[in-house]
N, C-alpha and C. Protein backbone atom coordinates (compact mmCIF):
# COMPACT_ATOMS: atom_id res chain seq x y z
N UNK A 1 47.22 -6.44 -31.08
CA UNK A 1 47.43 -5.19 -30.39
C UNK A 1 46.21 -4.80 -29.55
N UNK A 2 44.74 -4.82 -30.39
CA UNK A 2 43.94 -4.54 -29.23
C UNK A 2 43.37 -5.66 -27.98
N UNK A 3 44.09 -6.81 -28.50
CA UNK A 3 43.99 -7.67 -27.37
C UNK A 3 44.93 -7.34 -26.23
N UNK A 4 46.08 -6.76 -26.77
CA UNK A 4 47.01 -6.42 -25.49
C UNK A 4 46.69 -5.42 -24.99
N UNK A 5 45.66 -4.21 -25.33
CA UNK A 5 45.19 -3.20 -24.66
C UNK A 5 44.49 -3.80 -23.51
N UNK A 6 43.08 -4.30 -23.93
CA UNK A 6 42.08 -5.04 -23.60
C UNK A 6 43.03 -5.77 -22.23
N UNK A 7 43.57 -6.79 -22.09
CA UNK A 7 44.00 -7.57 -21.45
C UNK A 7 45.49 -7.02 -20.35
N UNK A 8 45.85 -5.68 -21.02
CA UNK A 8 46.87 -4.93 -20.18
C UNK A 8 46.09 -4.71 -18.60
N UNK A 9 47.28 -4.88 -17.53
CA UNK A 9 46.04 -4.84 -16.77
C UNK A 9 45.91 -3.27 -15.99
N UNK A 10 46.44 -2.28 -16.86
CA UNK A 10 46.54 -1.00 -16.31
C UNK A 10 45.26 -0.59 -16.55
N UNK A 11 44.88 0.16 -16.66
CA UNK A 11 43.90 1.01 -17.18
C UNK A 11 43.82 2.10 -18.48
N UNK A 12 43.74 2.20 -19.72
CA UNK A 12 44.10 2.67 -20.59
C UNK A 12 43.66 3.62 -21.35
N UNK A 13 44.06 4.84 -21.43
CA UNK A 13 42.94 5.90 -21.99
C UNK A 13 43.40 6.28 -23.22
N UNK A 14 42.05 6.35 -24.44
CA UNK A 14 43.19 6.77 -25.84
C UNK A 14 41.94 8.34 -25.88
N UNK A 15 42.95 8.94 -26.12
CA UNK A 15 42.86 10.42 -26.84
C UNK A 15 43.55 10.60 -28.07
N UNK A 16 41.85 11.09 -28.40
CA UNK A 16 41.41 10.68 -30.07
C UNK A 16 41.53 12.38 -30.84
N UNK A 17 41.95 12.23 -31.95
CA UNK A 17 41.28 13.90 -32.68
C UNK A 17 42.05 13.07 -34.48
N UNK A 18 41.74 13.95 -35.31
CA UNK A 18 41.68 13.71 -36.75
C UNK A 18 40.87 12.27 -36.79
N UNK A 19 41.05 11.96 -37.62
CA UNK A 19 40.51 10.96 -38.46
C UNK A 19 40.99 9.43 -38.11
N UNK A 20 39.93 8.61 -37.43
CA UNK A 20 39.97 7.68 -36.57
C UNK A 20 39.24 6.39 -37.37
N UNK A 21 40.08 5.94 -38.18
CA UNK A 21 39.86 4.71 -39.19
C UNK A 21 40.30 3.62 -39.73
N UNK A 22 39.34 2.25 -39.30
CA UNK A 22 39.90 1.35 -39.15
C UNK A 22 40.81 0.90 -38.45
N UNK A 23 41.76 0.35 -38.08
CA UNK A 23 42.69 -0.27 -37.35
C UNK A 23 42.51 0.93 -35.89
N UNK A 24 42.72 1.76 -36.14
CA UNK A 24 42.77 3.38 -35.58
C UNK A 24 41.57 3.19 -34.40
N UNK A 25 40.05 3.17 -35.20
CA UNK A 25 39.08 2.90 -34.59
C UNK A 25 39.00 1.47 -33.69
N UNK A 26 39.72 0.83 -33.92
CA UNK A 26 39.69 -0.70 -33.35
C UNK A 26 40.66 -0.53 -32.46
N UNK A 27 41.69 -0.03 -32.43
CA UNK A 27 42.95 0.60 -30.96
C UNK A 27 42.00 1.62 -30.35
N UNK A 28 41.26 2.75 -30.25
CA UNK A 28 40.77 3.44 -29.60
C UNK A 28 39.75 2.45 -28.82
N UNK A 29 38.62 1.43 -29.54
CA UNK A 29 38.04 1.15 -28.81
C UNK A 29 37.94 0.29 -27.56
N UNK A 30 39.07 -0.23 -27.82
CA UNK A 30 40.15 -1.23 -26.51
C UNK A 30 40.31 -0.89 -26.07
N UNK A 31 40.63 0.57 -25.66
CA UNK A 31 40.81 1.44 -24.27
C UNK A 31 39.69 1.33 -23.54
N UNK A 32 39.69 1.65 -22.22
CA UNK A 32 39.27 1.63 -21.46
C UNK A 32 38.52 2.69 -21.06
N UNK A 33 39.04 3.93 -21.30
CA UNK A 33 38.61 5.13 -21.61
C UNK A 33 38.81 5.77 -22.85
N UNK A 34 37.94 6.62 -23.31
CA UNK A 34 38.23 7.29 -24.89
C UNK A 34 37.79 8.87 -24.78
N UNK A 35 38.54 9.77 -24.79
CA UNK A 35 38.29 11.44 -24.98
C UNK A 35 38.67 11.58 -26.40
N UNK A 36 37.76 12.62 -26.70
CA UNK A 36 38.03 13.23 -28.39
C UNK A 36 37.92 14.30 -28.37
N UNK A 37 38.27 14.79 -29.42
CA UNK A 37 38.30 16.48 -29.83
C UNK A 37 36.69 16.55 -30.35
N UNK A 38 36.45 17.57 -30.71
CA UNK A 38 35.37 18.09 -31.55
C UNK A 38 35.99 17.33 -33.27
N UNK A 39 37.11 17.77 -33.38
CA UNK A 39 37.70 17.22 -34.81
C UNK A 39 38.16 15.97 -35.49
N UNK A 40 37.79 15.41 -34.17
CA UNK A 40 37.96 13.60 -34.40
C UNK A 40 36.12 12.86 -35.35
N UNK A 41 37.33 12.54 -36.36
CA UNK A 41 35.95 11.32 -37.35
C UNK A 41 36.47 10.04 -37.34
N UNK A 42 35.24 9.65 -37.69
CA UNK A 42 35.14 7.94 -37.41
C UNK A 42 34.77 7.10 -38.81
N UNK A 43 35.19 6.03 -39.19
CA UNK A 43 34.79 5.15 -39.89
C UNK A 43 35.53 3.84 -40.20
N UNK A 44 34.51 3.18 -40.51
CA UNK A 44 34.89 1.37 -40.99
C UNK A 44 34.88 1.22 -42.27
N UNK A 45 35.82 1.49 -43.55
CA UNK A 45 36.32 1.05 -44.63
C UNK A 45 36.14 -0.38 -44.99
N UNK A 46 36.37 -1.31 -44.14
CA UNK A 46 36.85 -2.44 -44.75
C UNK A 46 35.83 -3.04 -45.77
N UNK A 47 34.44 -2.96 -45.44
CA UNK A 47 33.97 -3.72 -46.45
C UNK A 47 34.32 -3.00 -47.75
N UNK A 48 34.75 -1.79 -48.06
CA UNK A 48 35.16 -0.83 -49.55
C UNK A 48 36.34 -1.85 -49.97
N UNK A 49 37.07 -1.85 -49.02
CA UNK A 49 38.08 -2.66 -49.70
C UNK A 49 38.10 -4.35 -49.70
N UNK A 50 36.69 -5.47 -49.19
CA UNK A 50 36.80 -6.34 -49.58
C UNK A 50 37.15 -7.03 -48.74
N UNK A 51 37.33 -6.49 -47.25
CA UNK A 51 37.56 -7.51 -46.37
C UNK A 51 36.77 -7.19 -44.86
N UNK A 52 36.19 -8.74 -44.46
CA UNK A 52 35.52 -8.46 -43.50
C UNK A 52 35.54 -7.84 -42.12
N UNK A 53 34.38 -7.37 -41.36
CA UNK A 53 35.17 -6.69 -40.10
C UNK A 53 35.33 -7.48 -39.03
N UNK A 54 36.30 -8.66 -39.19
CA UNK A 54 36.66 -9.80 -38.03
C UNK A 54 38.16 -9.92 -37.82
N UNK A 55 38.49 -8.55 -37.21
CA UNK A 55 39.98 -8.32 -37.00
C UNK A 55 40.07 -7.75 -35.37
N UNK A 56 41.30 -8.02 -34.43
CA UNK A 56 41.17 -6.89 -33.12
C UNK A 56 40.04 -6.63 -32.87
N UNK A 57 39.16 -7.61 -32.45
CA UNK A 57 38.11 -7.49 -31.76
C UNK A 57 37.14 -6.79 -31.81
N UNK A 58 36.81 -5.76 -33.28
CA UNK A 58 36.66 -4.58 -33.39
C UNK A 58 34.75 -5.24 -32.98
N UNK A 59 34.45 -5.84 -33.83
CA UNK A 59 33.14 -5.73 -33.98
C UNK A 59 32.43 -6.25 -32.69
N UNK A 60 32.94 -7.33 -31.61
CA UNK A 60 32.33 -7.58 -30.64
C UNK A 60 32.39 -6.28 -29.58
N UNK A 61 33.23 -5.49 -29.57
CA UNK A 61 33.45 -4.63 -29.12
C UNK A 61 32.44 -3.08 -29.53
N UNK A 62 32.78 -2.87 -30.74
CA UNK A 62 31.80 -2.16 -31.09
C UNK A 62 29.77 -2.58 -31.03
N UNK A 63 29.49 -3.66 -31.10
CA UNK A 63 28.35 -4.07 -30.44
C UNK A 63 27.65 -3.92 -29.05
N UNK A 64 29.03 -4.16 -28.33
CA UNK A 64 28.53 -3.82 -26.89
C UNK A 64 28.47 -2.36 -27.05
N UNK A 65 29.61 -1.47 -27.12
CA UNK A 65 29.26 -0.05 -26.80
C UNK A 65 28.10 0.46 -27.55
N UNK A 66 27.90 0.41 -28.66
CA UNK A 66 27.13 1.16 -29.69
C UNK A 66 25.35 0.68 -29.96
N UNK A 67 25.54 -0.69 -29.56
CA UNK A 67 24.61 -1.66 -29.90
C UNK A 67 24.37 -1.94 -31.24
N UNK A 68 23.52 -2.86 -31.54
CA UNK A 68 23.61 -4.06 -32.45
C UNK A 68 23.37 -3.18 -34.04
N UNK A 69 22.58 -2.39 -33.58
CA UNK A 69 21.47 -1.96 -34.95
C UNK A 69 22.80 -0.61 -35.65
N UNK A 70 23.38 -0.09 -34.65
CA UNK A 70 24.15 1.25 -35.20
C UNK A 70 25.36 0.28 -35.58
N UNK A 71 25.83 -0.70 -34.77
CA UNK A 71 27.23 -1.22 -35.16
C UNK A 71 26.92 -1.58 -37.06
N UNK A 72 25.57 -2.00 -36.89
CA UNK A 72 25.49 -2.60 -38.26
C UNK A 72 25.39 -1.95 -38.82
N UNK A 73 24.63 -0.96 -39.17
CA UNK A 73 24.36 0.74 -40.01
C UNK A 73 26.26 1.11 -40.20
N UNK A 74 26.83 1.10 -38.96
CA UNK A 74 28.41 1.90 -39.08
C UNK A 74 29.35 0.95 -40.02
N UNK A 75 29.14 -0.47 -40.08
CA UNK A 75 29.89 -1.37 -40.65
C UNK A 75 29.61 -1.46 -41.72
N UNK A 76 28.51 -1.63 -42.51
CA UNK A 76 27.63 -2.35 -43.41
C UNK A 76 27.80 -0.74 -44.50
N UNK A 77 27.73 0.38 -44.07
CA UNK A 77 27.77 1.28 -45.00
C UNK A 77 29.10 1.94 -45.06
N UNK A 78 29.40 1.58 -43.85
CA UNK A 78 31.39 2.82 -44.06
C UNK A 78 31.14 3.87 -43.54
N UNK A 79 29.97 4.47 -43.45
CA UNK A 79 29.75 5.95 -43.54
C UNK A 79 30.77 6.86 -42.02
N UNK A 80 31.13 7.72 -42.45
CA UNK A 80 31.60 8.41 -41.34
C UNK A 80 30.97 9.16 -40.63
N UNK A 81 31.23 9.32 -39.36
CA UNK A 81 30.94 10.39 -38.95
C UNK A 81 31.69 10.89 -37.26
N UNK A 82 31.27 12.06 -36.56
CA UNK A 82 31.96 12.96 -36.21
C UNK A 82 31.99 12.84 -34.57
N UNK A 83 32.39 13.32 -33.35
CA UNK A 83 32.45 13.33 -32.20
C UNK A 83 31.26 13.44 -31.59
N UNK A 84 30.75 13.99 -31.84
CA UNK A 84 29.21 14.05 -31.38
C UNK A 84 28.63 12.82 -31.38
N UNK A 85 28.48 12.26 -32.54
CA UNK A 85 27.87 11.10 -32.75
C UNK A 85 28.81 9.97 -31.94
N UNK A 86 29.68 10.00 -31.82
CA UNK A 86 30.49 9.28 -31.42
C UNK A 86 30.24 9.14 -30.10
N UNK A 87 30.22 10.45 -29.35
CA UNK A 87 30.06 10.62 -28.08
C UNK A 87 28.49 10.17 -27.41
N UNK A 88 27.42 9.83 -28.79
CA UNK A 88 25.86 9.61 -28.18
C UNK A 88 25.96 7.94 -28.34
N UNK A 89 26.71 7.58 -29.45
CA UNK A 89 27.06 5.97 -29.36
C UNK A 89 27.90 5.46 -28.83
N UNK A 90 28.47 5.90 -27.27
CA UNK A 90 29.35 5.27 -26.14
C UNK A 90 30.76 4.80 -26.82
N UNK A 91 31.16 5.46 -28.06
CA UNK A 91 32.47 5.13 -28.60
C UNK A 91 33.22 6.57 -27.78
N UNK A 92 32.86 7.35 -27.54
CA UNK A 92 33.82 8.33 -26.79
C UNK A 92 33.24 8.39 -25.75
N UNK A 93 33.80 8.81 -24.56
CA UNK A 93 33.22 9.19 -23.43
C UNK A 93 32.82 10.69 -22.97
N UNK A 94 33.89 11.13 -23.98
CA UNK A 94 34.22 12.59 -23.36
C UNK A 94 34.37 13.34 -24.60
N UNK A 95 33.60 14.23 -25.09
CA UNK A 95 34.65 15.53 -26.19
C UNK A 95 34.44 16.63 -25.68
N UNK A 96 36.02 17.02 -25.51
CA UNK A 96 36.60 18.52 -25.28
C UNK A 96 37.55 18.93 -26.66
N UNK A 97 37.64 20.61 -26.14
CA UNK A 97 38.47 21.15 -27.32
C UNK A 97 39.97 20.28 -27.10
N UNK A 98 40.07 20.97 -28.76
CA UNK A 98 41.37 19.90 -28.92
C UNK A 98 42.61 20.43 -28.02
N UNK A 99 42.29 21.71 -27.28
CA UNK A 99 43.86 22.25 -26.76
C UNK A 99 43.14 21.34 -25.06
N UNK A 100 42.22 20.95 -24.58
CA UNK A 100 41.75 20.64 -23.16
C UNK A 100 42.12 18.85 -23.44
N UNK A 101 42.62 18.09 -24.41
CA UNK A 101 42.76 16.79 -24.21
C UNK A 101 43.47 16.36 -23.55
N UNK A 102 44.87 17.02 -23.08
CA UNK A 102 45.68 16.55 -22.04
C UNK A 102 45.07 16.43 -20.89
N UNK A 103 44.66 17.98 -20.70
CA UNK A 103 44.05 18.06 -19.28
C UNK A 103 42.76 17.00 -18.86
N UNK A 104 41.88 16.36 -20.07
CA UNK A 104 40.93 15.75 -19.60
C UNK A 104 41.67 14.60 -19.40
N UNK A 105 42.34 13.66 -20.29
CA UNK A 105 42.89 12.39 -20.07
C UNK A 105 44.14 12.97 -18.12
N UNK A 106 44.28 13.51 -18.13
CA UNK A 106 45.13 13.57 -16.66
C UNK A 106 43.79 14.01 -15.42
N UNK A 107 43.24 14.23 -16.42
CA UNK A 107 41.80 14.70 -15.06
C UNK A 107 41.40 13.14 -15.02
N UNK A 108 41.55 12.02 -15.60
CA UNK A 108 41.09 10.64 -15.39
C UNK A 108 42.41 9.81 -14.59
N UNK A 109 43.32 10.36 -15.50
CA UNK A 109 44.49 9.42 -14.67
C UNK A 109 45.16 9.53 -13.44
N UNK A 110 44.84 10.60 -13.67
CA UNK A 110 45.38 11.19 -11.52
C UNK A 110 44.90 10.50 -10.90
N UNK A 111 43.31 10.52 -10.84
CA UNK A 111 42.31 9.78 -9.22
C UNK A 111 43.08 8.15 -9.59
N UNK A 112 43.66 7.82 -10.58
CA UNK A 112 43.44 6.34 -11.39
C UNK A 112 44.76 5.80 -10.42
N UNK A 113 45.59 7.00 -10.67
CA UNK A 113 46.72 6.71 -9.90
C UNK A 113 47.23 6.69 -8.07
N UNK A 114 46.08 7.41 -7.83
CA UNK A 114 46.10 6.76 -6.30
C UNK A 114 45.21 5.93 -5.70
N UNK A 115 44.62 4.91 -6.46
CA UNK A 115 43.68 3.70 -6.83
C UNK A 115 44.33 2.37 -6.31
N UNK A 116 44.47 1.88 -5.30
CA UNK A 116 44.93 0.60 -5.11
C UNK A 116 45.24 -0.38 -6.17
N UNK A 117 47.09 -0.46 -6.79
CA UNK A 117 46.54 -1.36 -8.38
C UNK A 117 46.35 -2.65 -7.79
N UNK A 118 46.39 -3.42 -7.10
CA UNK A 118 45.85 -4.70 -7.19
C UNK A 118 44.10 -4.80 -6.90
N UNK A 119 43.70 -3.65 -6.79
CA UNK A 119 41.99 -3.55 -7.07
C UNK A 119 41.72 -3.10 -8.42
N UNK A 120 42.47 -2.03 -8.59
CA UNK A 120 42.51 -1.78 -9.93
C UNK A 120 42.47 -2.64 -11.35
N UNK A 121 42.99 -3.45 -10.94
CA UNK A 121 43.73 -4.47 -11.93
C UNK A 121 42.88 -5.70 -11.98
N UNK A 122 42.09 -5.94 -11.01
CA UNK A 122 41.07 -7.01 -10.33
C UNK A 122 39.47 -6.31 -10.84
N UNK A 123 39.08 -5.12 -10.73
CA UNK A 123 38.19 -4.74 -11.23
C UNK A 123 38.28 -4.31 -12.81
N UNK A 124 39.47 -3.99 -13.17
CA UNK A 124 39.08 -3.98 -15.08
C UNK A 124 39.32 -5.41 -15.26
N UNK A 125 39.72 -6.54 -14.48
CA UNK A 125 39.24 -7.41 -15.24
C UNK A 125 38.19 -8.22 -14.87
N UNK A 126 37.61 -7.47 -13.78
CA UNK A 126 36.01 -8.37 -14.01
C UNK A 126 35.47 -7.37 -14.78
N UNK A 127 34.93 -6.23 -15.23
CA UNK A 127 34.75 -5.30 -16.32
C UNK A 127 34.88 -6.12 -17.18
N UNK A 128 35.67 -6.61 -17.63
CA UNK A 128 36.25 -7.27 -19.13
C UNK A 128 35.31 -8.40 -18.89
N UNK A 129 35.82 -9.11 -18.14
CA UNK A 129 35.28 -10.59 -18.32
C UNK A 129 33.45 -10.38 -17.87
N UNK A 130 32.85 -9.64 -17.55
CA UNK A 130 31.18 -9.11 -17.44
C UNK A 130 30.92 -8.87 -18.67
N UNK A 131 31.52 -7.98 -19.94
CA UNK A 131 31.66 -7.59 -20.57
C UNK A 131 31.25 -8.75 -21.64
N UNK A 132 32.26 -9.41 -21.65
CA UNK A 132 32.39 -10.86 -22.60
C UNK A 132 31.96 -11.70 -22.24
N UNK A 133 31.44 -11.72 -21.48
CA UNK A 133 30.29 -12.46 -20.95
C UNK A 133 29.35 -12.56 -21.27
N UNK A 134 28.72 -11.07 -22.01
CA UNK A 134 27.32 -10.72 -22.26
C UNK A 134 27.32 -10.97 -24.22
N UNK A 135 28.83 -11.72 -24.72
CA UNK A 135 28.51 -11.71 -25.97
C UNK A 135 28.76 -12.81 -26.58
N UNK A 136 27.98 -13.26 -27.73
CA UNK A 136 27.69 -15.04 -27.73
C UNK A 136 28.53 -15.29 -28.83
N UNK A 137 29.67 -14.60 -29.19
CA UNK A 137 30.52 -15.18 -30.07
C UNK A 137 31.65 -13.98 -30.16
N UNK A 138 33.01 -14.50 -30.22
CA UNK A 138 33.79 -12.99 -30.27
C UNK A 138 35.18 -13.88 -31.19
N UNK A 139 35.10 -14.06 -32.48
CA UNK A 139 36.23 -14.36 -33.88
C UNK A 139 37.18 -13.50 -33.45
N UNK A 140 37.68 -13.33 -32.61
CA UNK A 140 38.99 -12.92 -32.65
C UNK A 140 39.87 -13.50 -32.66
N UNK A 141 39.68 -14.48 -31.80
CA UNK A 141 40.60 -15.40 -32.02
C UNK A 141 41.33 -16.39 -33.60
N UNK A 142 40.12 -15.96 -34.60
CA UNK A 142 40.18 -16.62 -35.90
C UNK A 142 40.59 -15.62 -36.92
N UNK A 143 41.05 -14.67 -36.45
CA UNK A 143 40.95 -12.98 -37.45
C UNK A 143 42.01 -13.95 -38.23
N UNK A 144 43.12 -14.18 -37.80
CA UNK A 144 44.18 -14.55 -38.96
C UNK A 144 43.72 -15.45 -40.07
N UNK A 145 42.96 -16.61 -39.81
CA UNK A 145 42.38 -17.74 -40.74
C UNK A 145 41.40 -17.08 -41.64
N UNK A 146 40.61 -16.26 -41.05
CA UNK A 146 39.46 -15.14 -41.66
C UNK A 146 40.10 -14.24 -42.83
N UNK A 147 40.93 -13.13 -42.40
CA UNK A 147 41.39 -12.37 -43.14
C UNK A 147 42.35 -12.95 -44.33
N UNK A 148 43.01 -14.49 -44.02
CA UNK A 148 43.57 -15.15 -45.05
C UNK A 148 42.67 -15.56 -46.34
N UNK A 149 41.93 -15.89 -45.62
CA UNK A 149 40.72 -16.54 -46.52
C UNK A 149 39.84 -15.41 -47.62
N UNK A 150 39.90 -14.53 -46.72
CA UNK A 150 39.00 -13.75 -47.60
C UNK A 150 40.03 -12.97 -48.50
N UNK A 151 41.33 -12.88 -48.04
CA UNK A 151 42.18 -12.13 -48.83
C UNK A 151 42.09 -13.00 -50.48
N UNK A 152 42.47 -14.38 -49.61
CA UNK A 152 42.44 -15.60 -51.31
C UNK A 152 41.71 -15.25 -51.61
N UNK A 153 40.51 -15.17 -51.45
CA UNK A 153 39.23 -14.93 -52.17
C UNK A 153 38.96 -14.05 -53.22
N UNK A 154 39.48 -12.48 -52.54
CA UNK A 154 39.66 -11.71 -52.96
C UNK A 154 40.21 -11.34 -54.27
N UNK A 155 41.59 -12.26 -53.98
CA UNK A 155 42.58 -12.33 -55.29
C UNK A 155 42.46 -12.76 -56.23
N UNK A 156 41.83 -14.14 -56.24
CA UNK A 156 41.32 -15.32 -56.99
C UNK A 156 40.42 -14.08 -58.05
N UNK A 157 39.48 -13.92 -57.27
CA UNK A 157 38.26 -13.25 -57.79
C UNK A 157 38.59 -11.73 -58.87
N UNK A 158 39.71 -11.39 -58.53
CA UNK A 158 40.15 -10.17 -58.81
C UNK A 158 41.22 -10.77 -60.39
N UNK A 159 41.41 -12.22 -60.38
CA UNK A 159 42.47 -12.86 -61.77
C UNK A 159 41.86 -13.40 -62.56
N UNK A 160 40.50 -13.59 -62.04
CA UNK A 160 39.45 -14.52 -62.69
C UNK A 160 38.98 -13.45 -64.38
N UNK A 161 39.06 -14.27 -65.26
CA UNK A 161 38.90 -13.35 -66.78
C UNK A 161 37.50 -12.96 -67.01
């Protein structure tokens, strides 16, 4: 799914508010654009529950925006936290009140829409491909073999006396 965001060749804006976790956080960050409320939180669970964060692209993705040292602090502990923070680590672009989110996501998509799409469509994907360019390994492609593996693992480990 967030490969088909990523690779859609529209332009894609997610507007964010409550509680933005896991899978949640990994669809928001495939957009292209991201607005939040003040009331939107963030966090990465998976290591709580035992499985690694090599799913939907989340972590090559979250590296570039956030950089190396916070992606690892945000992954490695779970810890949550709130729009603000969100908005100083390039995971949101924008927070407005939660009644102004329409209006900001249409304050982006209007100019978007009288945008030449075959430039349009030609520039998010050199964006993308600049993007992935700048990163020296991206397991997405292996999430299924990954998450199998560690699931066995998991189980094994969890029957073991």
């Amino acid at each position: 799914m967030c490969e088909a965001l990523t690779d859609n060749p529209a332009v894609t804006v997610a507007r964010v508010h409550g509680k933005v976790i896991g899978a949640g956080f990994a669809l928001a960050l495939a957009c292209d654009l991201r607005v939040g409320s003040p009331d939107a939180s963030f966090r990465l669970p998976e290591l709580a529950f035992g499985l690694p964060m090599a799913w939907g692209g989340l972590l090559p993705r979250l590296l570039h925006e956030a950089g190396p040292a916070r992606a690892r602090e945000l992954v490695l502990t779970g810890r949550a936290f709130d729009a603000q923070e969100a908005l100083s680590l390039s995971i949101l672009h924008k927070v407005v009140p939660a009644e102004d989110l329409d209006a900001a996501v249409t304050a982006w998509t209007k100019p978007l829409t009288r945008r030449p799409p075959a430039a349009l469509r030609v520039t998010k994907t050199l964006l993308n491909s600049y993007m992935a360019a700048t990163r020296l390994a991206d397991p997405a492609a292996l999430d299924p073999e990954l998450m199998a593996a560690v699931v066995a693992e998991t189980h094994r480990a969890a029957e073991a006396p």
